[in-house]
N, C-alpha and C. Protein backbone atom coordinates (compact mmCIF):
# COMPACT_ATOMS: atom_id res chain seq x y z
N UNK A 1 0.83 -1.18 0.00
CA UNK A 1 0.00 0.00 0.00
C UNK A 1 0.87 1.23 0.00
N UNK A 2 0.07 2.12 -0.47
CA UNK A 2 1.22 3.70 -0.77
C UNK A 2 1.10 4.48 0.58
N UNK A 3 1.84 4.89 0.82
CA UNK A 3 2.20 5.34 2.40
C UNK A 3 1.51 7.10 2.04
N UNK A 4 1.86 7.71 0.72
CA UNK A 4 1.15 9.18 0.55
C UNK A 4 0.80 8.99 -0.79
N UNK A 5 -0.13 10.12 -1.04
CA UNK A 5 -0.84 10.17 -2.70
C UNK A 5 0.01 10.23 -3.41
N UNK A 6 1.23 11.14 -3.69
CA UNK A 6 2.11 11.35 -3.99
C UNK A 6 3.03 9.80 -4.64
N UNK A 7 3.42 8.96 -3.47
CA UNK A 7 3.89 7.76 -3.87
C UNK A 7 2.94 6.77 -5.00
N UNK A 8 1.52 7.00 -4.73
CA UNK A 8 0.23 6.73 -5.37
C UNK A 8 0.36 7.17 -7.03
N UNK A 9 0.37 8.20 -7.10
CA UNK A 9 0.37 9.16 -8.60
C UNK A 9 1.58 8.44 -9.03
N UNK A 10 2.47 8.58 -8.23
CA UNK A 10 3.93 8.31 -9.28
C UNK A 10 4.11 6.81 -9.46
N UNK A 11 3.88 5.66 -8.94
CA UNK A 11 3.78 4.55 -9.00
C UNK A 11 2.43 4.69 -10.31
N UNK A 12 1.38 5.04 -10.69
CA UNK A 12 0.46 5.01 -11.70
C UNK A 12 1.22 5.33 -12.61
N UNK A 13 1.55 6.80 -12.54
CA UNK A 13 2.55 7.19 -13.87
C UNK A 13 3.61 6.02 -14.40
N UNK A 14 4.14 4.98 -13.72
CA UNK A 14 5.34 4.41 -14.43
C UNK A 14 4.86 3.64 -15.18
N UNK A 15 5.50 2.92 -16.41
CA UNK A 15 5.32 2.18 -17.54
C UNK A 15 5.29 0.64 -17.02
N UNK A 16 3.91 0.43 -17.37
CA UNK A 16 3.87 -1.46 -16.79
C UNK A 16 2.88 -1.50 -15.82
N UNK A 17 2.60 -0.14 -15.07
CA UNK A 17 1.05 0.13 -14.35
C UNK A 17 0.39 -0.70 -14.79
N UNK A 18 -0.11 -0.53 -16.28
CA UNK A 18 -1.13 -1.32 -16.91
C UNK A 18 -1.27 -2.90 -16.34
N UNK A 19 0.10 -3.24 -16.16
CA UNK A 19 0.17 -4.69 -15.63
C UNK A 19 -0.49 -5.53 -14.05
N UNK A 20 -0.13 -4.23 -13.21
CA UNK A 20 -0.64 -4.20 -12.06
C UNK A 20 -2.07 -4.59 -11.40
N UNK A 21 -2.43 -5.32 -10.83
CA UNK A 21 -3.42 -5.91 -10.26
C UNK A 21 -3.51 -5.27 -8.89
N UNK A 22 -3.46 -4.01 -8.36
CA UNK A 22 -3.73 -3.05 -7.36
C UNK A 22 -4.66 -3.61 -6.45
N UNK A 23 -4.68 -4.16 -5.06
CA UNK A 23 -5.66 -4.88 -4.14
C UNK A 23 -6.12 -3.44 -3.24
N UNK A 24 -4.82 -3.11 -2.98
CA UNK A 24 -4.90 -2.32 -1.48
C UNK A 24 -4.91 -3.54 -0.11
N UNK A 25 -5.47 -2.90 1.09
CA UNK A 25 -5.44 -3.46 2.07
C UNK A 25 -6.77 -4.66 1.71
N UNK A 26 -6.17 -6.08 1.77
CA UNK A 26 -7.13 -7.04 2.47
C UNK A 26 -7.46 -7.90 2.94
N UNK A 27 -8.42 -8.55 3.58
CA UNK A 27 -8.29 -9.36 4.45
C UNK A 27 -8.17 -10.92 4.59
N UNK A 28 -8.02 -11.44 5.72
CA UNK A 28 -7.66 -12.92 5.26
C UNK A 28 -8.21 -13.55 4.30
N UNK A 29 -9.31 -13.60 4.72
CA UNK A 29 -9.95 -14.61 3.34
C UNK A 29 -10.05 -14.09 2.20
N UNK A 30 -9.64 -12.92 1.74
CA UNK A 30 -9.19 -12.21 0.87
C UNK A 30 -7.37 -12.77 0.11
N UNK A 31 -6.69 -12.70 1.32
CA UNK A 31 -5.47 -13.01 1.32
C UNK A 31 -5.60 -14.73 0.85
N UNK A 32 -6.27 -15.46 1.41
CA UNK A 32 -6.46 -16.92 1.38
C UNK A 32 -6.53 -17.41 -0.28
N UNK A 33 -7.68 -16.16 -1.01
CA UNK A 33 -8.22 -16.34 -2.36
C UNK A 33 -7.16 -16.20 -3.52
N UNK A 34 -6.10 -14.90 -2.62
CA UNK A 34 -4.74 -14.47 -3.64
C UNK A 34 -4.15 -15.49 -3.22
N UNK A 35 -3.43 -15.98 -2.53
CA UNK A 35 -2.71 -16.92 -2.57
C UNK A 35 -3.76 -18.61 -3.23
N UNK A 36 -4.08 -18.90 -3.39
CA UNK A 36 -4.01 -19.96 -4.20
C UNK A 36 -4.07 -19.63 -5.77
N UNK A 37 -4.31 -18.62 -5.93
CA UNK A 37 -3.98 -18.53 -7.67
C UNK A 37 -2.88 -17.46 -8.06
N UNK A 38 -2.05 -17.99 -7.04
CA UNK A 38 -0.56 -17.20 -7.22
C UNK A 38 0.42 -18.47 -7.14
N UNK A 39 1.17 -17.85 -8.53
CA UNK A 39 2.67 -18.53 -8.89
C UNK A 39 3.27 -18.64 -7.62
N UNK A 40 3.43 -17.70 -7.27
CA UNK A 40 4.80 -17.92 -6.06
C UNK A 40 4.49 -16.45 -5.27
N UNK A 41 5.51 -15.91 -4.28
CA UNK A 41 5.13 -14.57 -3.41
C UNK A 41 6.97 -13.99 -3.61
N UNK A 42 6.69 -12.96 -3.75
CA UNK A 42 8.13 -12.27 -3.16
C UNK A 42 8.17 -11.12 -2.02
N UNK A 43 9.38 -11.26 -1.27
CA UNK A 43 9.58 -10.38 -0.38
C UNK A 43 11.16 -10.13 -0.99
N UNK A 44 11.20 -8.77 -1.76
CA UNK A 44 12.19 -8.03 -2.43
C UNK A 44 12.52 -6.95 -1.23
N UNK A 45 13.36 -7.11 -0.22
CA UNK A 45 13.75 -5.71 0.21
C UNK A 45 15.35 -5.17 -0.31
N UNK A 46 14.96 -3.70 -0.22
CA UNK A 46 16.35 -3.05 -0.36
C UNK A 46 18.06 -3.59 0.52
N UNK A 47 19.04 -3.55 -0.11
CA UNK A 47 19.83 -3.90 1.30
C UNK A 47 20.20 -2.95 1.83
N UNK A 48 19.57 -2.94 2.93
CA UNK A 48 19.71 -1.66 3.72
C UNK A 48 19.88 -2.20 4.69
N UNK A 49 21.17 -1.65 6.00
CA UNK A 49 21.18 -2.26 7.36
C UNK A 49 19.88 -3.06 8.23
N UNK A 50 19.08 -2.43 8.17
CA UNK A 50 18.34 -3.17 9.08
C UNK A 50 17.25 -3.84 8.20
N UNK A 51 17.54 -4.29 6.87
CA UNK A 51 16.86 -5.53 6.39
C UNK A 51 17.47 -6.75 6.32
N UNK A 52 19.02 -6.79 6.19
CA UNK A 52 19.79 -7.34 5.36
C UNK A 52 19.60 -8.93 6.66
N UNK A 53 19.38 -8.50 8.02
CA UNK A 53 19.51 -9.65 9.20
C UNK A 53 18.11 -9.59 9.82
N UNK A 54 16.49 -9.25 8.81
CA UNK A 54 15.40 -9.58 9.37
C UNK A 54 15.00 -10.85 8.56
N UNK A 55 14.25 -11.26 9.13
CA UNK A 55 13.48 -12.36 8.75
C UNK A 55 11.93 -11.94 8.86
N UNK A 56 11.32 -11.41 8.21
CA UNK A 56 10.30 -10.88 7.67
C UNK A 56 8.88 -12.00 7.49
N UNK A 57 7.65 -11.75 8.42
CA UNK A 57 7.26 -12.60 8.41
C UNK A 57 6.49 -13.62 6.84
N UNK A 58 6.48 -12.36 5.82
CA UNK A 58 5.99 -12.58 4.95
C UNK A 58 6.81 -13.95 4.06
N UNK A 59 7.87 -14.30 3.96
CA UNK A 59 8.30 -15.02 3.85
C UNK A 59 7.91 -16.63 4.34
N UNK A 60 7.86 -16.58 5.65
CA UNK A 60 7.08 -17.91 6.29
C UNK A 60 5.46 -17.88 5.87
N UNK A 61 4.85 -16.48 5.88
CA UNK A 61 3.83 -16.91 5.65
C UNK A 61 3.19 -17.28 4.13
N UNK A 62 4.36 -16.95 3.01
CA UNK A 62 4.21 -17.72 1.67
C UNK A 62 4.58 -19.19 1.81
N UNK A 63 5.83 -19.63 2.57
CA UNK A 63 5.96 -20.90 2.57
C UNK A 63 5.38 -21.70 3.76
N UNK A 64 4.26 -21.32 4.69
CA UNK A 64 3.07 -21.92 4.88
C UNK A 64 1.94 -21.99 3.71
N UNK A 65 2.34 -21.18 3.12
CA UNK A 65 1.08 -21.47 1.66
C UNK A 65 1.20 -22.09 0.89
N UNK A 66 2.56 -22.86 0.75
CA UNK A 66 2.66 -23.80 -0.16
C UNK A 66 3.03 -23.10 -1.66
N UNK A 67 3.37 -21.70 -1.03
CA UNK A 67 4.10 -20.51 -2.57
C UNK A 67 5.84 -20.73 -2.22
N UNK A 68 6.20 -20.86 -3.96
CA UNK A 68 7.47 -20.69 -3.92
C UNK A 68 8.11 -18.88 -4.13
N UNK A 69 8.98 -18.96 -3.10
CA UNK A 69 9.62 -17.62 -2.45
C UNK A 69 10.17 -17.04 -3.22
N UNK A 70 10.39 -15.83 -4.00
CA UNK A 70 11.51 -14.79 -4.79
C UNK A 70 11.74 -13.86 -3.66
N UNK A 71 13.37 -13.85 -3.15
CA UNK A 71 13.48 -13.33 -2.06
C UNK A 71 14.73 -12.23 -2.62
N UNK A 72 15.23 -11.36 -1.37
CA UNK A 72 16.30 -10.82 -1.64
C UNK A 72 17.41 -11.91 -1.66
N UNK A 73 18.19 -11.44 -2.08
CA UNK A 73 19.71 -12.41 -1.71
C UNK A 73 21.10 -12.42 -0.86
N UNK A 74 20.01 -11.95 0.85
CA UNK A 74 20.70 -11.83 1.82
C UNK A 74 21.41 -13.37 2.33
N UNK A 75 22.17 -13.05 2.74
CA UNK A 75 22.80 -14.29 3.56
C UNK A 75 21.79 -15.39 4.34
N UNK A 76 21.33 -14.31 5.37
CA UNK A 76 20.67 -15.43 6.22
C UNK A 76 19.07 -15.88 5.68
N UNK A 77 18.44 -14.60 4.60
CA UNK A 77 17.34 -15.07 3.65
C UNK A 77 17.73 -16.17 2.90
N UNK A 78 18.95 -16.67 1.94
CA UNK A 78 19.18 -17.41 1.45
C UNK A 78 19.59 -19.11 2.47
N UNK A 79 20.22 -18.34 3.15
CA UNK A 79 19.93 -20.19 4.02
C UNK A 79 18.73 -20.28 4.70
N UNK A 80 17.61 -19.60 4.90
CA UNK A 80 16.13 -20.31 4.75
C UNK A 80 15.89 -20.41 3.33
N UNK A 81 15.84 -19.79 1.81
CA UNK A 81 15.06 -20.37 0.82
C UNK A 81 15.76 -20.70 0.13
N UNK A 82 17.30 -20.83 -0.18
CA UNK A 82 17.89 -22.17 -0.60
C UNK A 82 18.24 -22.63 -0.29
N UNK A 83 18.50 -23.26 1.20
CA UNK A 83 18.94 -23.91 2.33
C UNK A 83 17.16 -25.11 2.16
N UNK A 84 16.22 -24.51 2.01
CA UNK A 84 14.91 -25.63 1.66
C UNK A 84 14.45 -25.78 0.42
N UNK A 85 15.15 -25.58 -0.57
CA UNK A 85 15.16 -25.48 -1.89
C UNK A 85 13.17 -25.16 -2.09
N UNK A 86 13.06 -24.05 -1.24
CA UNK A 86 12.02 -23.39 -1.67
C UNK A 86 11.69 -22.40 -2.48
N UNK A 87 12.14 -21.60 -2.68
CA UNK A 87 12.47 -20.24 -3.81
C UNK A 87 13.64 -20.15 -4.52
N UNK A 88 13.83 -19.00 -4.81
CA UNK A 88 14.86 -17.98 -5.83
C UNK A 88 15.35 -16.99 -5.15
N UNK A 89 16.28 -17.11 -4.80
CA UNK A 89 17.22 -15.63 -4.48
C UNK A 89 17.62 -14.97 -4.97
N UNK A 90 17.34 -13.52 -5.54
CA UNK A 90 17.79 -12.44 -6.67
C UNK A 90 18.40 -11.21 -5.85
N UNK A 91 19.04 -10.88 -6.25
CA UNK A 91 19.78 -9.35 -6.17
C UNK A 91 18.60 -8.40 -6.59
N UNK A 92 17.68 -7.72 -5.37
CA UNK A 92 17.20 -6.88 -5.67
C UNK A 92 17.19 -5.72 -6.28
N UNK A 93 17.91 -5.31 -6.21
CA UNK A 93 18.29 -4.42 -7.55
C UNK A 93 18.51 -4.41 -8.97
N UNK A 94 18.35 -5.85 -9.02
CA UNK A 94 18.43 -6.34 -10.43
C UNK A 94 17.19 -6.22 -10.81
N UNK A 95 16.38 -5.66 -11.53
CA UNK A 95 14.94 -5.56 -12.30
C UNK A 95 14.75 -7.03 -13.25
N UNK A 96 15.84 -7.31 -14.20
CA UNK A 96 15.99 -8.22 -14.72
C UNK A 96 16.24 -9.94 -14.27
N UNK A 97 17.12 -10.25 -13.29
CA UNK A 97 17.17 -11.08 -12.50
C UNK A 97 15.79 -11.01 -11.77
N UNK A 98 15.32 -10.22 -11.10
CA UNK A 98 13.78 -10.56 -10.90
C UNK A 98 12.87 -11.24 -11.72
N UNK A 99 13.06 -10.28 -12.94
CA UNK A 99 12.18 -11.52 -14.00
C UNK A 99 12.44 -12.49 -14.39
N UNK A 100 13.67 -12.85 -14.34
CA UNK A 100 14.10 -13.82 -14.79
C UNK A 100 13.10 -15.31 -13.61
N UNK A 101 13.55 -14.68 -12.67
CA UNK A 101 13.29 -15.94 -11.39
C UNK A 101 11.88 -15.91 -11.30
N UNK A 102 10.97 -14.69 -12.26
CA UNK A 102 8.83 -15.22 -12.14
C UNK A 102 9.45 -15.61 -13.26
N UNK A 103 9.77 -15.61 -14.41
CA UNK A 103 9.51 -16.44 -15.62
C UNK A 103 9.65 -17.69 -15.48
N UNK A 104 11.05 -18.35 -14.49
CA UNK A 104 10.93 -19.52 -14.06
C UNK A 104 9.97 -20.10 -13.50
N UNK A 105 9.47 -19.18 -12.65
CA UNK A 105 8.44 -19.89 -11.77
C UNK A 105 7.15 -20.02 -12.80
N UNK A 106 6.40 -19.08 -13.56
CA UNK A 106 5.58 -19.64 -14.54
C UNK A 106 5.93 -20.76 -15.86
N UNK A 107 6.74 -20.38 -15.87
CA UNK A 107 7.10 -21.17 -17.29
C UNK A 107 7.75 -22.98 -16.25
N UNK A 108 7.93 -22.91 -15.25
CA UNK A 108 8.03 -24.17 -14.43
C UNK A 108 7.02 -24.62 -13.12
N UNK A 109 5.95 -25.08 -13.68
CA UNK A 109 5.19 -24.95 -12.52
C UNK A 109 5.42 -26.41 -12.01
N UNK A 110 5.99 -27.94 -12.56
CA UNK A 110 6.07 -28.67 -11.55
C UNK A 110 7.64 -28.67 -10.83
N UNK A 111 8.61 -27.47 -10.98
CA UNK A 111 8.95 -27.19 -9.91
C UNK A 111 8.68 -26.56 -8.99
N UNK A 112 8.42 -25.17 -9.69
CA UNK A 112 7.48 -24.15 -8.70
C UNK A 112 6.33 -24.90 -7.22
N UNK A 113 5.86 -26.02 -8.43
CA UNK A 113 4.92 -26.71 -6.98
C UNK A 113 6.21 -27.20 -6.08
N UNK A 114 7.29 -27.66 -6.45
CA UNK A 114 7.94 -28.47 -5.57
C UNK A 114 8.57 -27.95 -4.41
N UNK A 115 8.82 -26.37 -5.23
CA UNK A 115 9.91 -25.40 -3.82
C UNK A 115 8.41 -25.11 -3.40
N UNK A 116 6.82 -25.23 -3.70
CA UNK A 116 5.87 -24.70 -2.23
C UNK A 116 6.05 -25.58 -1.51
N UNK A 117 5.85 -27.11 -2.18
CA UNK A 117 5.65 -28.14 -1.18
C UNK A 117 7.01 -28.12 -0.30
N UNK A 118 8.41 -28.11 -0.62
CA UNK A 118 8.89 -27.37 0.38
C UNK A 118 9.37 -26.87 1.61
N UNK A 119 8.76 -25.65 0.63
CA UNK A 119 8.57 -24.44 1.89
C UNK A 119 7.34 -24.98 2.92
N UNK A 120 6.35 -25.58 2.70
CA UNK A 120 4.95 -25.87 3.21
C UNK A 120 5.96 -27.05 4.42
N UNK A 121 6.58 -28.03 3.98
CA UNK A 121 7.04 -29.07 4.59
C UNK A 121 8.45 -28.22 5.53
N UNK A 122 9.02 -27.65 5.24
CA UNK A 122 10.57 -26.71 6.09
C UNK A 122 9.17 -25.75 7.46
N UNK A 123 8.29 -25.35 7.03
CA UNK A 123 7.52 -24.60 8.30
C UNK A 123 6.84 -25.64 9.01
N UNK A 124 6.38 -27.04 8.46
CA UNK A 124 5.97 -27.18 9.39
C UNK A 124 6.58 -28.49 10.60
N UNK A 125 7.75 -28.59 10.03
CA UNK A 125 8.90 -29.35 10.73
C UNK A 125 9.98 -28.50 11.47
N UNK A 126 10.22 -27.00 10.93
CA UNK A 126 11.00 -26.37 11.40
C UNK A 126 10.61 -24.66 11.92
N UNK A 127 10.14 -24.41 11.14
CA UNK A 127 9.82 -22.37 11.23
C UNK A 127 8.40 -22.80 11.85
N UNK A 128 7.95 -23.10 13.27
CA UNK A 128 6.30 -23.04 13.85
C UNK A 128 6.71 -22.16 14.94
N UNK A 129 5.39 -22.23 15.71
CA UNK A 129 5.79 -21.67 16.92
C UNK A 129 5.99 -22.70 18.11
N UNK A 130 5.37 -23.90 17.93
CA UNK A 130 5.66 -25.06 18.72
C UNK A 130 7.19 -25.74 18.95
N UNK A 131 7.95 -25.51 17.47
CA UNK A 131 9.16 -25.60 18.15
C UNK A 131 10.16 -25.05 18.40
N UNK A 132 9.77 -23.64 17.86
CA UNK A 132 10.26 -22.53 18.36
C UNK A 132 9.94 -21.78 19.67
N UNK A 133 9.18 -22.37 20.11
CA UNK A 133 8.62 -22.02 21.63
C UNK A 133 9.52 -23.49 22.72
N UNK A 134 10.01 -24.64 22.13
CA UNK A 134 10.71 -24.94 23.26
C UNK A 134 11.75 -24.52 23.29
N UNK A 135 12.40 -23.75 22.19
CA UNK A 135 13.85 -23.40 22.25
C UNK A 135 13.81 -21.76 23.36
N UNK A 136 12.83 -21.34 23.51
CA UNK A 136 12.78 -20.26 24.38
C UNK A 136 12.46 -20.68 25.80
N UNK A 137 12.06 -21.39 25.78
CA UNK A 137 11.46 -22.38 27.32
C UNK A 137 13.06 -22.74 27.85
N UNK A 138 13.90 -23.33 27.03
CA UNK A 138 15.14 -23.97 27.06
C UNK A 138 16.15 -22.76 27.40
N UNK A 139 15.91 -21.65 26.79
CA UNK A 139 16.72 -20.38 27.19
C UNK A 139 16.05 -19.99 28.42
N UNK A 140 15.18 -19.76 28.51
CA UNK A 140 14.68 -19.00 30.22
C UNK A 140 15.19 -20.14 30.60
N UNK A 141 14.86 -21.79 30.68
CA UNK A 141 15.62 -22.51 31.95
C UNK A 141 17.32 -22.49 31.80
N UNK A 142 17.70 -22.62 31.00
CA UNK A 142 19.33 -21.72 31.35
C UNK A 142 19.63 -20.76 31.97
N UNK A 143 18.59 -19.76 31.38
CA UNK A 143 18.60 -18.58 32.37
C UNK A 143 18.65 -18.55 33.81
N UNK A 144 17.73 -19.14 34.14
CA UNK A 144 17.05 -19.71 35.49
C UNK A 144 18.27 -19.90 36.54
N UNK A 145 18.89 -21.25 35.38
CA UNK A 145 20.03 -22.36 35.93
C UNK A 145 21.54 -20.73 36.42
N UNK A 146 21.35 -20.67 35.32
CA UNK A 146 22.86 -19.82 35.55
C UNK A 146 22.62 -18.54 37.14
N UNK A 147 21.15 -17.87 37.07
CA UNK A 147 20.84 -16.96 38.24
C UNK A 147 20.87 -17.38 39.35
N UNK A 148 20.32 -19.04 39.43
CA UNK A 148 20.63 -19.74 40.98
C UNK A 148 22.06 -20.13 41.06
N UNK A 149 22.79 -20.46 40.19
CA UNK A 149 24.27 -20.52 40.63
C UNK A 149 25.03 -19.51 41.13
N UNK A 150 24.30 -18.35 41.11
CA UNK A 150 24.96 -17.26 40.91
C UNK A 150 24.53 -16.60 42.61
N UNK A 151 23.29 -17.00 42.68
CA UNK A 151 23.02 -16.62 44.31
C UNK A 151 23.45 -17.83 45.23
């Protein structure tokens, strides 16, 4: 979504608008309907310090959907989506390398299914909150352990 009108107008003005399928804000079962008749999802950020080491939830929540990922081609983005041979990692700044990695994904859809299935199978063996919630249980009782040694 456009943050001012301004960003609004000038995003219309550029060449390929025409292409654009403009939602705006919406809601899950909205979200539920785009994602099954979508190729794949991307989360393209700039590399900018404080993207380059997030993990962005949008990412897990394409590869809970069973969408294959076009991501930036950060370090630790790339050992989640080619570390699960779920997506494409591109140099965001590349306009071209972007297309390159949807043309794959349309023009290959029984791989494309294969990096969702996946990504669908890497979240729900590894990226949940169930087992990411004992590894925090496991840190507070370390925690715990190390404060009573300490008194």
């Amino acid at each position: 979504n456009f943050t001012t009108e301004e960003q609004r107008k000038r995003a219309i003005s550029l060449k390929g608008w025409q292409n654009v399928e403009y939602l705006g804000y919406v809601n899950r079962e909205k979200v539920k309907e785009i994602f099954l008749r979508s190729t794949g999802g991307m989360v393209l950020f700039l590399p900018e310090p404080n993207h380059v080491n997030a993990q962005p939830n949008k990412i897990f929540e394409y590869m809970s959907a069973g969408l294959p990922v076009i991501s930036s081609d950060f370090p630790l983005w790339k050992e989640v989506i080619e570390g699960n041979k779920c997506g494409i990692c591109v140099n965001p700044l590349n306009p071209e390398e972007i297309a390159e990695a949807i043309k794959y994904l349309v023009n290959n859809p029984d791989k494309a299914k294969e990096m969702g299935e996946n990504g669908r199978r890497a979240v729900l063996e590894k990226y949940n909150w169930d087992i990411e919630s004992k590894k925090l249980i496991e840190i507070y009782e370390n925690l715990r352990k190390i404060t009573n040694l300490r008194e």
